[in-house]
Protein backbone atom coordinates (compact mmCIF):
# COMPACT_ATOMS: atom_id res chain seq x y z
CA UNK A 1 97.68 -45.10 107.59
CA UNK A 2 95.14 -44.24 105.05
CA UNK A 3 95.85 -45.67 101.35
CA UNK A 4 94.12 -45.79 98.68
CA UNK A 5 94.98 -46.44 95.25
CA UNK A 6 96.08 -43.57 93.33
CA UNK A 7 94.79 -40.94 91.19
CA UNK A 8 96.33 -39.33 87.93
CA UNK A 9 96.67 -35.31 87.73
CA UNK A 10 98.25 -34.61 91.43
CA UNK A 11 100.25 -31.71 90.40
CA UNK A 12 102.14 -29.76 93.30
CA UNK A 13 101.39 -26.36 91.56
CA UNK A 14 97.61 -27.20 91.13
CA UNK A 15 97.07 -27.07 94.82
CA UNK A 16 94.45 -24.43 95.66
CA UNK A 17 91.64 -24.06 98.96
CA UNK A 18 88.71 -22.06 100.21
CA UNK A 19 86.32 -21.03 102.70
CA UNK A 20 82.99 -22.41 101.97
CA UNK A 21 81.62 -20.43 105.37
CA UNK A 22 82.50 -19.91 108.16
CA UNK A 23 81.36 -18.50 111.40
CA UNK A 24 78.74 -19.81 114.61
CA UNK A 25 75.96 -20.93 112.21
CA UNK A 26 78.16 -23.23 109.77
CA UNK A 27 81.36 -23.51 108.87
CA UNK A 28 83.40 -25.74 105.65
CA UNK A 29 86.53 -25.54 104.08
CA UNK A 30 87.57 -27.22 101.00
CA UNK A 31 91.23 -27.98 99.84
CA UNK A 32 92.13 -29.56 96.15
CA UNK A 33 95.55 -30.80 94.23
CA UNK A 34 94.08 -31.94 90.94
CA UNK A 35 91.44 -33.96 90.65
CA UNK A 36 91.55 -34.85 94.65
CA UNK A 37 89.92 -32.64 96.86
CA UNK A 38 88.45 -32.83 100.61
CA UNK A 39 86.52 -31.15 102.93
CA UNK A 40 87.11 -30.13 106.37
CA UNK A 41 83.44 -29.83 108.20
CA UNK A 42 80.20 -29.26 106.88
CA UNK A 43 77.31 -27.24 108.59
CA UNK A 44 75.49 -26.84 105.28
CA UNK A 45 72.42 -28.45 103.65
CA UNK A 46 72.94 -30.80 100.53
CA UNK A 47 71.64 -27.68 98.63
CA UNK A 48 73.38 -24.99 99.93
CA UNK A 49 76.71 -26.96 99.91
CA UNK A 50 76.65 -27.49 96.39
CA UNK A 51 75.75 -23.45 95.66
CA UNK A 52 78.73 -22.78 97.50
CA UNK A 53 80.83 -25.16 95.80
CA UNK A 54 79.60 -23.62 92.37
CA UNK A 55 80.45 -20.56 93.46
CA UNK A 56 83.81 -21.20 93.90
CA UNK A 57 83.95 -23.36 91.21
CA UNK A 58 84.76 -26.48 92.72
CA UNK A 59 83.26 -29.81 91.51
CA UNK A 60 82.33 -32.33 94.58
CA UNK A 61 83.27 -35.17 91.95
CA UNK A 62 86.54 -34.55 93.05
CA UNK A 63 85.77 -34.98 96.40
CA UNK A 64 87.25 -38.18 98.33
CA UNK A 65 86.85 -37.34 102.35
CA UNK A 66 85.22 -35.13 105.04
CA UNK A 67 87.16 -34.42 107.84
CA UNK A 68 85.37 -34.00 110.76
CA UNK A 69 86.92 -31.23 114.15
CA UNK A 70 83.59 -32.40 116.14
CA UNK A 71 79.65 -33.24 116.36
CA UNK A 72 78.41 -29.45 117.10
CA UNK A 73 75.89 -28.90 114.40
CA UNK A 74 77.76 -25.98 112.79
CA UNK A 75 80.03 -28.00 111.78
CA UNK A 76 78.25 -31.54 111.85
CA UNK A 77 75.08 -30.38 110.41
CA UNK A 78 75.58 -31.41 106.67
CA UNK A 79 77.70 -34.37 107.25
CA UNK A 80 75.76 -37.34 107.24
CA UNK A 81 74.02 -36.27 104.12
CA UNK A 82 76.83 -35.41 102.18
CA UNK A 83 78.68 -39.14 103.13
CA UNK A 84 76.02 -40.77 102.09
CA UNK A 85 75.37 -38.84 99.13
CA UNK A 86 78.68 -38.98 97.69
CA UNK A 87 79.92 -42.29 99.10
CA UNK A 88 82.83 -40.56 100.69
CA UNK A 89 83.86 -41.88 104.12
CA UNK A 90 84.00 -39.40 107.19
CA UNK A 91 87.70 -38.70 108.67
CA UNK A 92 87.29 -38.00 112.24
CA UNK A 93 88.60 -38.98 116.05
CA UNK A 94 88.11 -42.82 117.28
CA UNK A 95 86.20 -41.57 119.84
CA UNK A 96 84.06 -39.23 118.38
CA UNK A 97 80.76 -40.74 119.06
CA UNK A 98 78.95 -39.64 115.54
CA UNK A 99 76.20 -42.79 115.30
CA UNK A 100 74.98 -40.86 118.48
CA UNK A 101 74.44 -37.59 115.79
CA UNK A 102 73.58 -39.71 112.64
CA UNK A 103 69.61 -40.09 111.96
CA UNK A 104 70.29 -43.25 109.74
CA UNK A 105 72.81 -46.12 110.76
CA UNK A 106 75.66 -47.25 108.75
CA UNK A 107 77.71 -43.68 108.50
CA UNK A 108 80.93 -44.98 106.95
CA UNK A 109 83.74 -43.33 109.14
CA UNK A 110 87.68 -43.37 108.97
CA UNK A 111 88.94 -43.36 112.46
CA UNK A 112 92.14 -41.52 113.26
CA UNK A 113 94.36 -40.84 116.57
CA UNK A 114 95.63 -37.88 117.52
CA UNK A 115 99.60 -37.28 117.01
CA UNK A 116 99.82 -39.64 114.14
CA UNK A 117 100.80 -39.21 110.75
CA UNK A 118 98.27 -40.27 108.18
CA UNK A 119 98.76 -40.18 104.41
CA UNK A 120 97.25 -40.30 101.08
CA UNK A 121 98.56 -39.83 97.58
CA UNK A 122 99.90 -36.32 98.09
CA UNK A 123 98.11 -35.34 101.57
CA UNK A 124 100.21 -36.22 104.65
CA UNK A 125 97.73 -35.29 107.56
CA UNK A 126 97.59 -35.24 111.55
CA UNK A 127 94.66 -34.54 114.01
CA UNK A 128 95.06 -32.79 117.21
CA UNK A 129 92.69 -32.41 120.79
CA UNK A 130 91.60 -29.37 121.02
CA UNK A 131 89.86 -27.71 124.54
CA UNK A 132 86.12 -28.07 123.26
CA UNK A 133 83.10 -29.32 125.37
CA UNK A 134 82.09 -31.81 122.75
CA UNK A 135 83.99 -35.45 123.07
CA UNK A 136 86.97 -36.23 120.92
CA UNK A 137 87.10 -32.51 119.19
CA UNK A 138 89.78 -32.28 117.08
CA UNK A 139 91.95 -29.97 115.18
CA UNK A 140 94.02 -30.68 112.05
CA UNK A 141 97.49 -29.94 110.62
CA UNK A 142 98.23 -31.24 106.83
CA UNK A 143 100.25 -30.83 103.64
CA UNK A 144 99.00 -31.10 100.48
CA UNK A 145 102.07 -31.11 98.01
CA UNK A 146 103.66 -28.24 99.00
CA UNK A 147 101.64 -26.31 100.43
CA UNK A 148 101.07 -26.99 105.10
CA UNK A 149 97.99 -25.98 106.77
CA UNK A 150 96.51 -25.74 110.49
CA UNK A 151 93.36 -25.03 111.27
CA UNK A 152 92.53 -24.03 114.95
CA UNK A 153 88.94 -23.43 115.88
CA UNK A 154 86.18 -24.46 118.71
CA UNK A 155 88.87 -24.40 121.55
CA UNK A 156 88.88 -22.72 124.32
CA UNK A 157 93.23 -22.97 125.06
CA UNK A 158 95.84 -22.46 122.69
CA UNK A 159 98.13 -25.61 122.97
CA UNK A 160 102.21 -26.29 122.80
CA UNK A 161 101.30 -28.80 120.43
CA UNK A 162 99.28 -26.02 118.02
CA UNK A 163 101.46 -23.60 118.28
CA UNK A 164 104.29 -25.87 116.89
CA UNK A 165 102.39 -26.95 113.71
CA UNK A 166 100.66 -23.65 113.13
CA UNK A 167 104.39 -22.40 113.29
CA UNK A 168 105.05 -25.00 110.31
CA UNK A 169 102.35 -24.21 108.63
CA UNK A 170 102.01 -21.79 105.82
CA UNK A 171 99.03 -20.89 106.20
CA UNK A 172 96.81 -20.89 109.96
CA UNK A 173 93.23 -20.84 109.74
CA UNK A 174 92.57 -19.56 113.51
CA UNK A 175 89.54 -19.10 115.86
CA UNK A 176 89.08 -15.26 116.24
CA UNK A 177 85.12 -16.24 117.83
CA UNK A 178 83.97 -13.29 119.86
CA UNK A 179 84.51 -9.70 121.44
CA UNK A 180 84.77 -10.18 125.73
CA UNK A 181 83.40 -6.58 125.40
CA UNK A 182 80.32 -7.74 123.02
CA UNK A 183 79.84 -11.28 124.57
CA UNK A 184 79.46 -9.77 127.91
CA UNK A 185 77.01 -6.91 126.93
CA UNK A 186 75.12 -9.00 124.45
CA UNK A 187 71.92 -11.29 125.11
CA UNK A 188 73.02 -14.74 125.85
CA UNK A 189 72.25 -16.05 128.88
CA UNK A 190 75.42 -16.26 131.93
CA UNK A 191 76.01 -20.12 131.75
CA UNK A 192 76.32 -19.18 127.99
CA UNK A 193 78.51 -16.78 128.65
CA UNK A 194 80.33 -18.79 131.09
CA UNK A 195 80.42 -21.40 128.60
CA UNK A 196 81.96 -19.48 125.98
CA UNK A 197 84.47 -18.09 128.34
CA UNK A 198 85.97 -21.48 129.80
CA UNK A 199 88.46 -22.99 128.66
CA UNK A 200 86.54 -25.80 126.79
CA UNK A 201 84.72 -22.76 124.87
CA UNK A 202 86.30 -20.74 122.40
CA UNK A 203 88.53 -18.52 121.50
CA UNK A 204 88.06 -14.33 121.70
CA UNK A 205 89.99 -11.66 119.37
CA UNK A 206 92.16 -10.85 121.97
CA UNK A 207 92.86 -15.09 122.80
CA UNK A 208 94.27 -14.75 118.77
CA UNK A 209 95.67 -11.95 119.08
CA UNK A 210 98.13 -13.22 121.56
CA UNK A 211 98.34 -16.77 119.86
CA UNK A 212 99.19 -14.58 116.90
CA UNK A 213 102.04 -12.34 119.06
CA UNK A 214 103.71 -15.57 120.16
CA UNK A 215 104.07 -17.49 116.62
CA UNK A 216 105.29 -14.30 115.26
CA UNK A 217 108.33 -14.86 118.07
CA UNK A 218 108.88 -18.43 116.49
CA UNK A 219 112.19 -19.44 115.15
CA UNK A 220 111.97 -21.18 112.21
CA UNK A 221 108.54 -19.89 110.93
CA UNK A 222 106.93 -21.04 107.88
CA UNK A 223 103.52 -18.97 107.77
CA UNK A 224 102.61 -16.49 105.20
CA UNK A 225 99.38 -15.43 106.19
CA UNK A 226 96.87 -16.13 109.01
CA UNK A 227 93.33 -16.15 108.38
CA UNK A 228 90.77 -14.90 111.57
CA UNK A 229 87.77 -17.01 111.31
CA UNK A 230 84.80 -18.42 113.25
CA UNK A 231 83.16 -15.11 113.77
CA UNK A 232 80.35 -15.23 116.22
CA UNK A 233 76.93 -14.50 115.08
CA UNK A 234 76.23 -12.11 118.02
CA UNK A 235 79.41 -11.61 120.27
CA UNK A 236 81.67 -10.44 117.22
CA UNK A 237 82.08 -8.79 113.75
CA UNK A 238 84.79 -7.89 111.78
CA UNK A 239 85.10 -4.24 113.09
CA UNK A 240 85.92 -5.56 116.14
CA UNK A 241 88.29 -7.90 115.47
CA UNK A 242 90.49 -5.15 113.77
CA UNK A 243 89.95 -3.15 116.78
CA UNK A 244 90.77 -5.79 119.84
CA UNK A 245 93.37 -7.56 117.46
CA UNK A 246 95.27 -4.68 116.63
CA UNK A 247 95.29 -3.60 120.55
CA UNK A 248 97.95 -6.31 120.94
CA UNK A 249 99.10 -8.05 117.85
CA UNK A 250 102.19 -6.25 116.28
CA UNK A 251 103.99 -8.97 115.00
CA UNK A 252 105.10 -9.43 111.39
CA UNK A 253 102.62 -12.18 110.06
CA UNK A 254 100.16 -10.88 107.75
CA UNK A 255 96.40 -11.73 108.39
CA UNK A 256 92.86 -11.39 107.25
CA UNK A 257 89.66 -11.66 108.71
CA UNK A 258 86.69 -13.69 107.37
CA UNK A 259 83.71 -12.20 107.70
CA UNK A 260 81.22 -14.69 108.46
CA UNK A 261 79.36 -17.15 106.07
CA UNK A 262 81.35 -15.78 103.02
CA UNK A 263 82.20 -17.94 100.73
CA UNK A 264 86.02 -17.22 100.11
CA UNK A 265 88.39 -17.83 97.22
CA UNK A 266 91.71 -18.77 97.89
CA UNK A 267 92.49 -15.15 96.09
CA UNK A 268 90.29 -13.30 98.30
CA UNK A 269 91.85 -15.33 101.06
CA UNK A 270 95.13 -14.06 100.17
CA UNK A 271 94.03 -10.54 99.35
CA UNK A 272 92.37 -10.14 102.65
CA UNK A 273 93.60 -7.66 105.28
């Protein structure tokens, strides 16, 4: 387990989170009770991390981890700087070979299993595999006082195991990545294509939409809202998630799409439709 010594002002109502981008170029989120606060990836300069965090008003003072899904540079990309910067320590998958991805040694890392509970102060966390051609890629379900979270991205299959704690979640961040319409007319090479399309690749709009179909089945369900995110750069847009989404999902969740690199408030999280 992960323990550290406690900090004052962990209020259950004081939890709040955010999209600092996301989408095939870089993606972040950042969650806070308090003065605690992490991050979950970071594809962004040291520069362009902290202009998001201004934006949504969030003070990286307060920050005490990154969690790390997996070494792809979009989500990798402002890691390293960010650990060292802040003297934070990088939450990630025992195997995940990161020293590999690091240009300096001596990244200081947290290693974690998959399937077991970790905690700290008021976050109770767990990592999952997901179906991702990059080694030890991960997904994570947490709670931060009272408030449960899953986020399910850079996978290619849709797991028993996810479905269970996105169904326990209150809110799912979930992979929404590209149009099969769009990817297959678009420019990217075929073993690109074919790449995207395994099922170590990602997941399309109509992949969610079906994810979405069967949680909304669930007994016992917890979520409020689902967020669409991970939006690819050429192969999607949010037009077209409405369009292929809608084609299938008519379940009773409520969702939003992110469109991609926004930086998104918890409000505008919530408001979203």
């Amino acid at each position: 387990m992960i323990r550290r010594p406690g900090r004052p002002g962990l209020k259950a109502d004081s939890t709040r989170f955010a999209i600092l981008g996301s989408g095939s170029a870089s993606n972040g989120f950042i969650f806070e009770s308090g003065d605690f606060s992490f991050i979950i990836d970071n594809g962004y300069s040291l520069s362009e991390f902290r202009r998001r965090m201004k934006q949504l008003e969030y003070r990286e003072s307060k920050l005490a981890f990154i969690f790390l899904t997996h070494h792809h540079s979009d989500h990798f990309k402002g890691v390293e700087t960010l650990s060292s910067t802040l003297g934070i320590p990088v939450v990630t998958h025992q195997n995940m070979p990161l020293e590999k991805y690091c240009k300096k040694p001596g990244l200081h890392r947290l290693d974690i299993l998959p399937g077991k509970d970790y905690f700290f102060d008021s976050l109770k966390f767990r990592c999952f595999e997901t179906s991702h051609d990059a080694q030890a890629s991960v997904g994570f379900h947490f709670s931060l006082n009272d408030l449960a979270f899953t986020i399910i991205t850079d996978t290619g299959l849709v797991s028993d195991e996810m479905m269970i704690l996105a169904a326990k979640s209150d809110y799912l961040f979930l992979e929404s990545n590209y149009s099969p319409e769009l990817l297959h007319k678009g420019p990217y090479p075929e073993f690109l294509k074919r790449r995207i399309l395994s099922n170590q690749g990602h997941l399309s709009n109509l992949d969610a939409a079906v994810s979405m179909s069967r949680l909304s089945e669930m007994e016992d369900l917890r979520l409020k809202k689902i967020f669409l995110c991970h939006l690819s750069e050429k192969n999607n847009n949010v037009e077209k998630v409405k369009e292929e989404v809608q084609r299938i999902y008519k379940g009773r969740i409520p969702y939003g799409i992110c469109p991609r690199n926004d930086c998104l408030s918890q409000n505008a999280l919530i408001r979203s439709a």
